[in-house]
PDB file of N, CA and C in Angstrom:
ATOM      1  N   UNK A   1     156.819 338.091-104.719  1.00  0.00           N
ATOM      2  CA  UNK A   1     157.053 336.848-104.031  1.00  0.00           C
ATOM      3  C   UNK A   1     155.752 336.082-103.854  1.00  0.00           C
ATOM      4  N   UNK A   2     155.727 334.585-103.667  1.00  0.00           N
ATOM      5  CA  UNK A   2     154.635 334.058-103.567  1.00  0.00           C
ATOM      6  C   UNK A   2     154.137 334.147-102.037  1.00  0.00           C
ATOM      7  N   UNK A   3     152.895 334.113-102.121  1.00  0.00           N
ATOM      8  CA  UNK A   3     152.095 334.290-100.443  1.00  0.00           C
ATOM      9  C   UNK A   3     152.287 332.742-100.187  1.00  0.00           C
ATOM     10  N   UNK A   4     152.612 333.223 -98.259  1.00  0.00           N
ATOM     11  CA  UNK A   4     152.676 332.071 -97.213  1.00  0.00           C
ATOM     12  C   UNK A   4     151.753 331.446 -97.467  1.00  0.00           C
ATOM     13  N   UNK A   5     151.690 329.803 -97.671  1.00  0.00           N
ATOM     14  CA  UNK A   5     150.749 328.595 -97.625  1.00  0.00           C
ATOM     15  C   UNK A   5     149.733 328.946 -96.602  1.00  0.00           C
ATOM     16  N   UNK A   6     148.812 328.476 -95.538  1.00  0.00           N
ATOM     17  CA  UNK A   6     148.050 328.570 -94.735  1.00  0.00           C
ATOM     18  C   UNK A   6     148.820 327.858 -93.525  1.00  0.00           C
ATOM     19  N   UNK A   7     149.079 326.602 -94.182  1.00  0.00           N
ATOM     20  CA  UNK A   7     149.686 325.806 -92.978  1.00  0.00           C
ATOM     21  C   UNK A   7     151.189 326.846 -92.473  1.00  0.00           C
ATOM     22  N   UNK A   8     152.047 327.195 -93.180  1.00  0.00           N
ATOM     23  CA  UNK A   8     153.023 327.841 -92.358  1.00  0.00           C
ATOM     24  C   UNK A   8     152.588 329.053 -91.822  1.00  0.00           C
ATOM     25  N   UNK A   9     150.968 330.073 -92.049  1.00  0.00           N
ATOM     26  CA  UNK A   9     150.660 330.663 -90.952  1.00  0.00           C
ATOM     27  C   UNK A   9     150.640 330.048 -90.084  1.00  0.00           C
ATOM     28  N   UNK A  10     149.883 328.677 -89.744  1.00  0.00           N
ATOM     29  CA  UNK A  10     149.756 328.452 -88.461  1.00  0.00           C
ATOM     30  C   UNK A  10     150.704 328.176 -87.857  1.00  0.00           C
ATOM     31  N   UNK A  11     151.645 327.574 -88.317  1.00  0.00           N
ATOM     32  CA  UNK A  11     153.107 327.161 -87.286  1.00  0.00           C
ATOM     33  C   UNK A  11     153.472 328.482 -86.835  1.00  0.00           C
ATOM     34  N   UNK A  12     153.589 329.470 -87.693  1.00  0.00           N
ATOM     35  CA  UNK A  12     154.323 330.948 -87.592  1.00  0.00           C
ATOM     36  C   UNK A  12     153.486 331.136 -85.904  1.00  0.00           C
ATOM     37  N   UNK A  13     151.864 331.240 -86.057  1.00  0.00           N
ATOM     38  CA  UNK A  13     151.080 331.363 -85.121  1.00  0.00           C
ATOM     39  C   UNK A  13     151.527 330.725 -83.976  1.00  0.00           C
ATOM     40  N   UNK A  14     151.560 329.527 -83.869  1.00  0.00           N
ATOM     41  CA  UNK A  14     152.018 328.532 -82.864  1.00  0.00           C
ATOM     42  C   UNK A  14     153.230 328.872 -82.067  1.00  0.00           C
ATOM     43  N   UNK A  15     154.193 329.346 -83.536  1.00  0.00           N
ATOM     44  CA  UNK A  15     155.257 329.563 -82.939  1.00  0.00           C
ATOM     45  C   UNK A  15     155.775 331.070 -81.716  1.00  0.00           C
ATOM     46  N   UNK A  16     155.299 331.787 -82.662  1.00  0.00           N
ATOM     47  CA  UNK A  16     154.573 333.473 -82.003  1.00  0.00           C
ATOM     48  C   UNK A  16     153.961 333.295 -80.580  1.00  0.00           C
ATOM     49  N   UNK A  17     152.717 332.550 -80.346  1.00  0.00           N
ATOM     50  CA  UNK A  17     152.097 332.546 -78.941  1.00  0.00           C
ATOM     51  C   UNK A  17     152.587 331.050 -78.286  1.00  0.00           C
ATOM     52  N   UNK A  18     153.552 330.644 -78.337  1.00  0.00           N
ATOM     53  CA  UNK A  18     154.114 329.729 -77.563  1.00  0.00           C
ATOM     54  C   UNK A  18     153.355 328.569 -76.949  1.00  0.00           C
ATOM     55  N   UNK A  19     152.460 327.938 -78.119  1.00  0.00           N
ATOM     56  CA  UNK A  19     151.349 327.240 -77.770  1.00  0.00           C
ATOM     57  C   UNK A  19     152.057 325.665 -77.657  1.00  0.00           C
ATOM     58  N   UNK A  20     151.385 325.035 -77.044  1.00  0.00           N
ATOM     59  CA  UNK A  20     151.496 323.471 -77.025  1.00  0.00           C
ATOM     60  C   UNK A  20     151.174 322.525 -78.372  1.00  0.00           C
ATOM     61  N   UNK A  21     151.908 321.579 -78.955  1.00  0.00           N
ATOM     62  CA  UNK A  21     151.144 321.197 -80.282  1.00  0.00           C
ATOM     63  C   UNK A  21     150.265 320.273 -79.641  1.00  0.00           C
ATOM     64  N   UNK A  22     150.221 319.317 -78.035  1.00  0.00           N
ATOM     65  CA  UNK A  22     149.483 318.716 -77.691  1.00  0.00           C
ATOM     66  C   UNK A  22     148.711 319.151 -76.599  1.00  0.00           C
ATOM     67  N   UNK A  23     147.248 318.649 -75.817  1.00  0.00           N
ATOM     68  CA  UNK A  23     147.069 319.000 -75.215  1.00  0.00           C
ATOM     69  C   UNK A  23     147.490 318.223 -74.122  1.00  0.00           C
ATOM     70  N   UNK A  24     147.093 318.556 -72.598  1.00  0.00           N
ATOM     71  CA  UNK A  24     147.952 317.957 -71.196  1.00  0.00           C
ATOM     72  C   UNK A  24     147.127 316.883 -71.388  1.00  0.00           C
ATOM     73  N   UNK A  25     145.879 316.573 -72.200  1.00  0.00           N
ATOM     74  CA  UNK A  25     144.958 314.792 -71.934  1.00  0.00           C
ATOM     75  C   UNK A  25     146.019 314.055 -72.756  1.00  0.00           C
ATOM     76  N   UNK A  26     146.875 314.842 -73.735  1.00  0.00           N
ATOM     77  CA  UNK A  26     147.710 313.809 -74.939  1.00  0.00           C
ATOM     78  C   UNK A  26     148.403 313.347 -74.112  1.00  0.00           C
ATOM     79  N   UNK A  27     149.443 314.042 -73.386  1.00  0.00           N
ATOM     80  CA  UNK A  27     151.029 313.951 -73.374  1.00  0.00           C
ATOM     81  C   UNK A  27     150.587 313.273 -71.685  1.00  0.00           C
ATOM     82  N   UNK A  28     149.248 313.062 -70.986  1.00  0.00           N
ATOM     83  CA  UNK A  28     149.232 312.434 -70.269  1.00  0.00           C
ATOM     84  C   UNK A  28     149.366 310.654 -70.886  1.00  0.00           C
ATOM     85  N   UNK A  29     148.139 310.217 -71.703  1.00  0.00           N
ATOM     86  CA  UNK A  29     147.913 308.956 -72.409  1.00  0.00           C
ATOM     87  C   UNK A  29     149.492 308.441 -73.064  1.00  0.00           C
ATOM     88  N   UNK A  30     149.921 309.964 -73.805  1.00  0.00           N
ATOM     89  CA  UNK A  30     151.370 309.401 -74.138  1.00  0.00           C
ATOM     90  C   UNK A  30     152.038 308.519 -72.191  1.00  0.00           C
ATOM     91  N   UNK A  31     152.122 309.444 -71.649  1.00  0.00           N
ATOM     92  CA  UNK A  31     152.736 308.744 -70.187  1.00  0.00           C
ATOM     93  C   UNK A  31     152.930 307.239 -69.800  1.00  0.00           C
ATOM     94  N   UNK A  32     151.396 307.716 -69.727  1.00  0.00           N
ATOM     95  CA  UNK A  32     150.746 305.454 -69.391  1.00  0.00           C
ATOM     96  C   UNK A  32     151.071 304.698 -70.558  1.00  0.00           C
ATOM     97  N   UNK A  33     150.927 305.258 -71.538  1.00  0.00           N
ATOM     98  CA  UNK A  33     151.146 304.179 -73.151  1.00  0.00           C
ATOM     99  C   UNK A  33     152.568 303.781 -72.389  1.00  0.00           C
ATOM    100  N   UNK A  34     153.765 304.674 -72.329  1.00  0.00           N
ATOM    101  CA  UNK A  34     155.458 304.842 -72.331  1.00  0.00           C
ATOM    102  C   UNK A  34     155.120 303.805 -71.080  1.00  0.00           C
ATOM    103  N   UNK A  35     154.500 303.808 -70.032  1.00  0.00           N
ATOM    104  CA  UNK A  35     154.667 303.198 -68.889  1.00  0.00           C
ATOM    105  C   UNK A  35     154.460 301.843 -68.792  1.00  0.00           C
ATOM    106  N   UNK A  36     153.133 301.654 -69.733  1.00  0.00           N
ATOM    107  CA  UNK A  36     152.337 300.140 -69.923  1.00  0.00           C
ATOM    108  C   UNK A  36     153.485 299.274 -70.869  1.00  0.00           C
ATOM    109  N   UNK A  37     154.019 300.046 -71.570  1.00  0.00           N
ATOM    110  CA  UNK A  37     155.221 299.438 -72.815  1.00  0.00           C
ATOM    111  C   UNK A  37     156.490 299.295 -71.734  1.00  0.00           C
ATOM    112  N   UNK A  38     156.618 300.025 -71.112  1.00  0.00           N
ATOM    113  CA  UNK A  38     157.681 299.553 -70.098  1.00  0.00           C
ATOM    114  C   UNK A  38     157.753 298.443 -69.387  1.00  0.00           C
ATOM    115  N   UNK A  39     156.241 298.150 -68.857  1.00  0.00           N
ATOM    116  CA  UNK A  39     156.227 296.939 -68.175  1.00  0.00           C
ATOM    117  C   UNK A  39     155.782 295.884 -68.614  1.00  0.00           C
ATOM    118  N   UNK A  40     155.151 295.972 -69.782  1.00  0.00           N
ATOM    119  CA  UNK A  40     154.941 295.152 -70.671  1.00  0.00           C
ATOM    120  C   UNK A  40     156.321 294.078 -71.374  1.00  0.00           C
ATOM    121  N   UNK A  41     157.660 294.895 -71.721  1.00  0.00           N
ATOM    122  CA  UNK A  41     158.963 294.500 -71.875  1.00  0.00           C
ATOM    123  C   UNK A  41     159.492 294.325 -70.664  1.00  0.00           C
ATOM    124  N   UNK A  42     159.594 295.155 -69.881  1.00  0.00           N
ATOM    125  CA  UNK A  42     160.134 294.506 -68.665  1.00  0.00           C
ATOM    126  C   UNK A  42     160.096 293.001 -67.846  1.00  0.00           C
ATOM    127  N   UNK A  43     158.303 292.942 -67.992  1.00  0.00           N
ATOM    128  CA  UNK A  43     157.779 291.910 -67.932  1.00  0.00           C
ATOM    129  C   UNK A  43     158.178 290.334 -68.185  1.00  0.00           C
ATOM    130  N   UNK A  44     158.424 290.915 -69.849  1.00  0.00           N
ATOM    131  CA  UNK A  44     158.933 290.088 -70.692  1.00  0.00           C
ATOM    132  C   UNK A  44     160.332 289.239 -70.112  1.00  0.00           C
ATOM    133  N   UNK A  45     160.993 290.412 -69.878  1.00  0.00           N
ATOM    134  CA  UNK A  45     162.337 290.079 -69.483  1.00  0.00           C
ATOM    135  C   UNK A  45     162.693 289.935 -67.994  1.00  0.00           C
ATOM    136  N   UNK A  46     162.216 290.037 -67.495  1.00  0.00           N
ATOM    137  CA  UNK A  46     162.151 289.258 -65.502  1.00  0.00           C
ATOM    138  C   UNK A  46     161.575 287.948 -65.931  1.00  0.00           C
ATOM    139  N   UNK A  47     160.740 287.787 -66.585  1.00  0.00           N
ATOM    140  CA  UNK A  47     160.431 286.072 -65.916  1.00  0.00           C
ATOM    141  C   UNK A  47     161.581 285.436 -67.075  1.00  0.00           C
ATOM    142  N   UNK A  48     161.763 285.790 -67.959  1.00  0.00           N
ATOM    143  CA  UNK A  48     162.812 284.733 -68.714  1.00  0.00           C
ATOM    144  C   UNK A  48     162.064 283.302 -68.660  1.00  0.00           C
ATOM    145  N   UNK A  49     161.094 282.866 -69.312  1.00  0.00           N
ATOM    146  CA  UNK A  49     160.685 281.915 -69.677  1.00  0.00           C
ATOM    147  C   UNK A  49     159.835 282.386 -70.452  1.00  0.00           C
ATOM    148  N   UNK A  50     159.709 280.781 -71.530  1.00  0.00           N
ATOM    149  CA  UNK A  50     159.311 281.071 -72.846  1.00  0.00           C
ATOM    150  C   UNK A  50     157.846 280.701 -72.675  1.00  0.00           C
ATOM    151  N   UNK A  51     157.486 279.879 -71.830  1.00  0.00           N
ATOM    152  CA  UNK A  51     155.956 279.220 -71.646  1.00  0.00           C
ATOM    153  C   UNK A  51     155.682 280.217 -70.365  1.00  0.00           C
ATOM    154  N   UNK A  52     156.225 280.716 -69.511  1.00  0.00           N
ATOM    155  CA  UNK A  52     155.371 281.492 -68.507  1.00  0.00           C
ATOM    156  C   UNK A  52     154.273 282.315 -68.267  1.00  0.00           C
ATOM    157  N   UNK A  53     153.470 282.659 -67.253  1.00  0.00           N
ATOM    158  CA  UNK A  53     152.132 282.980 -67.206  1.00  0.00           C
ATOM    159  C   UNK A  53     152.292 284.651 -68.098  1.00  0.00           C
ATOM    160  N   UNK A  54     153.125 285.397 -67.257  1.00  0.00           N
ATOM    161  CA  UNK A  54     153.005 286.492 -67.012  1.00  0.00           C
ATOM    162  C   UNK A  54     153.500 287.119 -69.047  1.00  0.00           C
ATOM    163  N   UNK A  55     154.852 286.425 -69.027  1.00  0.00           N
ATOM    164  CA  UNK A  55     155.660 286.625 -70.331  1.00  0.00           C
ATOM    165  C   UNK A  55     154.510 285.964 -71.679  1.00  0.00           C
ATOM    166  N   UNK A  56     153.638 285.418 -71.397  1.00  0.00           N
ATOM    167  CA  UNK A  56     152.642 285.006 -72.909  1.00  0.00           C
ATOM    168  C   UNK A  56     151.286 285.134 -72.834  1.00  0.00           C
ATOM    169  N   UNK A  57     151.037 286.062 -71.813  1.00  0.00           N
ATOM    170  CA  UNK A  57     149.347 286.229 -71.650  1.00  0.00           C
ATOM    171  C   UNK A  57     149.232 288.043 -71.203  1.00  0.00           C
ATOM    172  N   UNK A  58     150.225 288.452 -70.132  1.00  0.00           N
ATOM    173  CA  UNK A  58     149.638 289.581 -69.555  1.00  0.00           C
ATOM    174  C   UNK A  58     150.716 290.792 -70.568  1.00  0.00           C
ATOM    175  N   UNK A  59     151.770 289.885 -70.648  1.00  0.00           N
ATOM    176  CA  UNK A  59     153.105 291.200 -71.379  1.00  0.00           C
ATOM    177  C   UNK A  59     152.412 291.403 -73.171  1.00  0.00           C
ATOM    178  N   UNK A  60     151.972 290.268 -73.362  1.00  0.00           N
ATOM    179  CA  UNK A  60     151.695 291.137 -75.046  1.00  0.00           C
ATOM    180  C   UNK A  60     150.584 291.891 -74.852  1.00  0.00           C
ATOM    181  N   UNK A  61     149.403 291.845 -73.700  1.00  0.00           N
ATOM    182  CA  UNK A  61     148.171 292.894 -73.642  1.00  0.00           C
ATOM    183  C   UNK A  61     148.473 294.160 -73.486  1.00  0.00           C
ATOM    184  N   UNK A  62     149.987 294.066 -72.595  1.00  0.00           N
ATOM    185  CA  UNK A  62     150.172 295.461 -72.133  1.00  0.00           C
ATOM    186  C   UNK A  62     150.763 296.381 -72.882  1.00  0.00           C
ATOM    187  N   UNK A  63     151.618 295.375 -74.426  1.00  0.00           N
ATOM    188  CA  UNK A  63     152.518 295.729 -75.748  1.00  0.00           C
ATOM    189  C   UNK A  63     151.472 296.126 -76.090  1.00  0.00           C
ATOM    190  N   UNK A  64     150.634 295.449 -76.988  1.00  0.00           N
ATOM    191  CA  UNK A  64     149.461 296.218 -77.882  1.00  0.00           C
ATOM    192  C   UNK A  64     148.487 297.266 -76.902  1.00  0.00           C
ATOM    193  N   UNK A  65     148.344 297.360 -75.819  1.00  0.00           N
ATOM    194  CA  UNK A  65     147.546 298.279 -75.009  1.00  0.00           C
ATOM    195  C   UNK A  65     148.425 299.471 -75.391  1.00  0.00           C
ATOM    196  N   UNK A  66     149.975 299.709 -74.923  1.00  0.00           N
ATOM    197  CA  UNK A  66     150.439 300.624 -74.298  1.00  0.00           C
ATOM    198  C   UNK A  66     150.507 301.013 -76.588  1.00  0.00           C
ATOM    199  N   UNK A  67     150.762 300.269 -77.641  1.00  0.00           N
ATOM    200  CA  UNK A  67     150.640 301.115 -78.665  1.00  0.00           C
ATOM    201  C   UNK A  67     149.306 301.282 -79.236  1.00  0.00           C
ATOM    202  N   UNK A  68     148.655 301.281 -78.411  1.00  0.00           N
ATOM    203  CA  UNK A  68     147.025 301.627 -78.958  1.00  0.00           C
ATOM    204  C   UNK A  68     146.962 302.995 -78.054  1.00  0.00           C
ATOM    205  N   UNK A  69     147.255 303.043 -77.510  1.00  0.00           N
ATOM    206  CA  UNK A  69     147.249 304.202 -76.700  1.00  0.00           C
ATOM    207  C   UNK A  69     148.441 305.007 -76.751  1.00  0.00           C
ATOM    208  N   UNK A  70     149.337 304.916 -77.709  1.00  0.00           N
ATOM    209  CA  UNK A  70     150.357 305.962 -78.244  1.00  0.00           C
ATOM    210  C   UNK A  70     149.264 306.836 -79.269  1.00  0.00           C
ATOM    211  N   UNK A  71     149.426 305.774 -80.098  1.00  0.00           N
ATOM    212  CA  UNK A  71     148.291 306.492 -81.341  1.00  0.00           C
ATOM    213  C   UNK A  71     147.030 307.198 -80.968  1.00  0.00           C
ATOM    214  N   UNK A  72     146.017 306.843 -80.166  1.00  0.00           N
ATOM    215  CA  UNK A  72     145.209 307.825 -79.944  1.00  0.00           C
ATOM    216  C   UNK A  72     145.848 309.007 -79.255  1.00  0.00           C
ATOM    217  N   UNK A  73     146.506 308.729 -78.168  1.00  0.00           N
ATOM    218  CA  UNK A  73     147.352 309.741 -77.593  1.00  0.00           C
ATOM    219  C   UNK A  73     148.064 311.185 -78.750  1.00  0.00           C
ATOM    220  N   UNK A  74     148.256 310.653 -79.721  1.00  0.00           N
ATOM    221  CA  UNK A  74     148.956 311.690 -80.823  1.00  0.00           C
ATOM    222  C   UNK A  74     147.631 311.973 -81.254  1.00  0.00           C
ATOM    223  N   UNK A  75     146.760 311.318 -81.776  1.00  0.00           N
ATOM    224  CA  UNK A  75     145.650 311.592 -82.959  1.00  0.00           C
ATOM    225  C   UNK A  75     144.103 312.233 -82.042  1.00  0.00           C
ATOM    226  N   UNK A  76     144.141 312.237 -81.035  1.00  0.00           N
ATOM    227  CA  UNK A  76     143.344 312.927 -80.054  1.00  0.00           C
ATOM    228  C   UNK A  76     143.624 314.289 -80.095  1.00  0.00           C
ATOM    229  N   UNK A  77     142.083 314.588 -80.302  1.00  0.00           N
ATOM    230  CA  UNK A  77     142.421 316.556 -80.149  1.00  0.00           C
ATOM    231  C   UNK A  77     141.558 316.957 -79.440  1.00  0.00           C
ATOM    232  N   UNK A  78     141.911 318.151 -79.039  1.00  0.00           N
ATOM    233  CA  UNK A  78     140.975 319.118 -77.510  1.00  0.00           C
ATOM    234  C   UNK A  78     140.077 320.088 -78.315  1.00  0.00           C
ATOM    235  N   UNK A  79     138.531 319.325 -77.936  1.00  0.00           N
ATOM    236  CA  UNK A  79     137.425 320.284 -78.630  1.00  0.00           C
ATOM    237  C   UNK A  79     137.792 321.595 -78.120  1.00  0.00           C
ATOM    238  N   UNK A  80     137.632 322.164 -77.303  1.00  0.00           N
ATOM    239  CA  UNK A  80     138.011 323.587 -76.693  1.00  0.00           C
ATOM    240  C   UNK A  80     138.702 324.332 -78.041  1.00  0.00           C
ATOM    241  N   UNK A  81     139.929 323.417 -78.632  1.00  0.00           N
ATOM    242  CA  UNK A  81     140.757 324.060 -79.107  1.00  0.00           C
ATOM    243  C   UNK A  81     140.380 323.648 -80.810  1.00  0.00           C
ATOM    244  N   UNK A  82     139.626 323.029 -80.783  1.00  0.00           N
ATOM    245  CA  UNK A  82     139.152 323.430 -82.727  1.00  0.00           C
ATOM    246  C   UNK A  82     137.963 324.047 -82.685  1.00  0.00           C
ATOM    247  N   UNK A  83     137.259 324.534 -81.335  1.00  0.00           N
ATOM    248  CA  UNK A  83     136.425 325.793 -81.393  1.00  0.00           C
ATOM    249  C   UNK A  83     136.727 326.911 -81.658  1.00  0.00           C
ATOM    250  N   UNK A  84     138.342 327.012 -80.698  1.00  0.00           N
ATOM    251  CA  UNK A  84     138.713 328.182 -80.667  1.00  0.00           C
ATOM    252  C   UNK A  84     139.196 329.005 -82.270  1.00  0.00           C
ATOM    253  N   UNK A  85     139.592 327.382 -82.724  1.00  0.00           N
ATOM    254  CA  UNK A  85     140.202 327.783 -84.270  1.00  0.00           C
ATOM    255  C   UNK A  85     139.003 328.232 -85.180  1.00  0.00           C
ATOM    256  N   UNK A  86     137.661 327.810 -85.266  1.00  0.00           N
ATOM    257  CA  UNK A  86     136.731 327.832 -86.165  1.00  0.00           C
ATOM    258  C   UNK A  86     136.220 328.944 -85.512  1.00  0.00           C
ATOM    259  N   UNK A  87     136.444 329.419 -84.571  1.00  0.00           N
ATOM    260  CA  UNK A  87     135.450 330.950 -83.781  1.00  0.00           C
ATOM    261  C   UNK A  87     136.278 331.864 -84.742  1.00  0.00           C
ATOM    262  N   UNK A  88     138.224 332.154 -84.687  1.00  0.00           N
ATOM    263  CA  UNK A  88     138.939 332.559 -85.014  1.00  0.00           C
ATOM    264  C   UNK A  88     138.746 332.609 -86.859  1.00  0.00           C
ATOM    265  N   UNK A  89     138.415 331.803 -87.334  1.00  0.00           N
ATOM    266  CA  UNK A  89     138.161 331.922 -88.998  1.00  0.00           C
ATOM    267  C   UNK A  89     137.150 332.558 -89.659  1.00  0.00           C
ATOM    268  N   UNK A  90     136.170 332.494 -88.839  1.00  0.00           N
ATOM    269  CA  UNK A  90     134.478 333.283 -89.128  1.00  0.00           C
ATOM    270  C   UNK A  90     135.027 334.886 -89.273  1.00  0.00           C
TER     271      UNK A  90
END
């Protein structure tokens, strides 16, 4: 039979010690991103006007804020934990 890829050791691994795929700084930033996008649309939709202050100046900062901060939120990683991986490979 052919040998396991590398990458499905690690899931196997992951999966075995019941690890987190993110760390608690991700799935916090995920939070506020989900929260800032909430009120960012919400925003949008309480004032119901098309020229208003809040609906064309503060709601699209908080749209592009809250998905700038999805993406780092996913693409952010915990030094601790690609030490631990490169200590583990030596």
């Amino acid at each position: 039979m052919a040998q396991r890829s590398p990458r499905r050791k690690k899931v196997q691994k992951l999966l075995s010690e019941k690890q987190m795929l993110l760390g608690p700084q991700n799935y916090q930033l995920l939070l506020i991103a989900v929260l800032s996008l909430m009120v960012g649309f919400g925003g949008m939709y309480i004032e119901n006007e098309f020229l208003g202050w809040f609906s064309l100046y503060v709601s699209p900062l908080l749209i592009i804020g809250g998905f700038i901060l999805v993406v780092f939120g996913i693409m952010k990683t915990d030094p601790s934990a690609d030490s631990t991986e490169t200590a583990e490979k030596v």
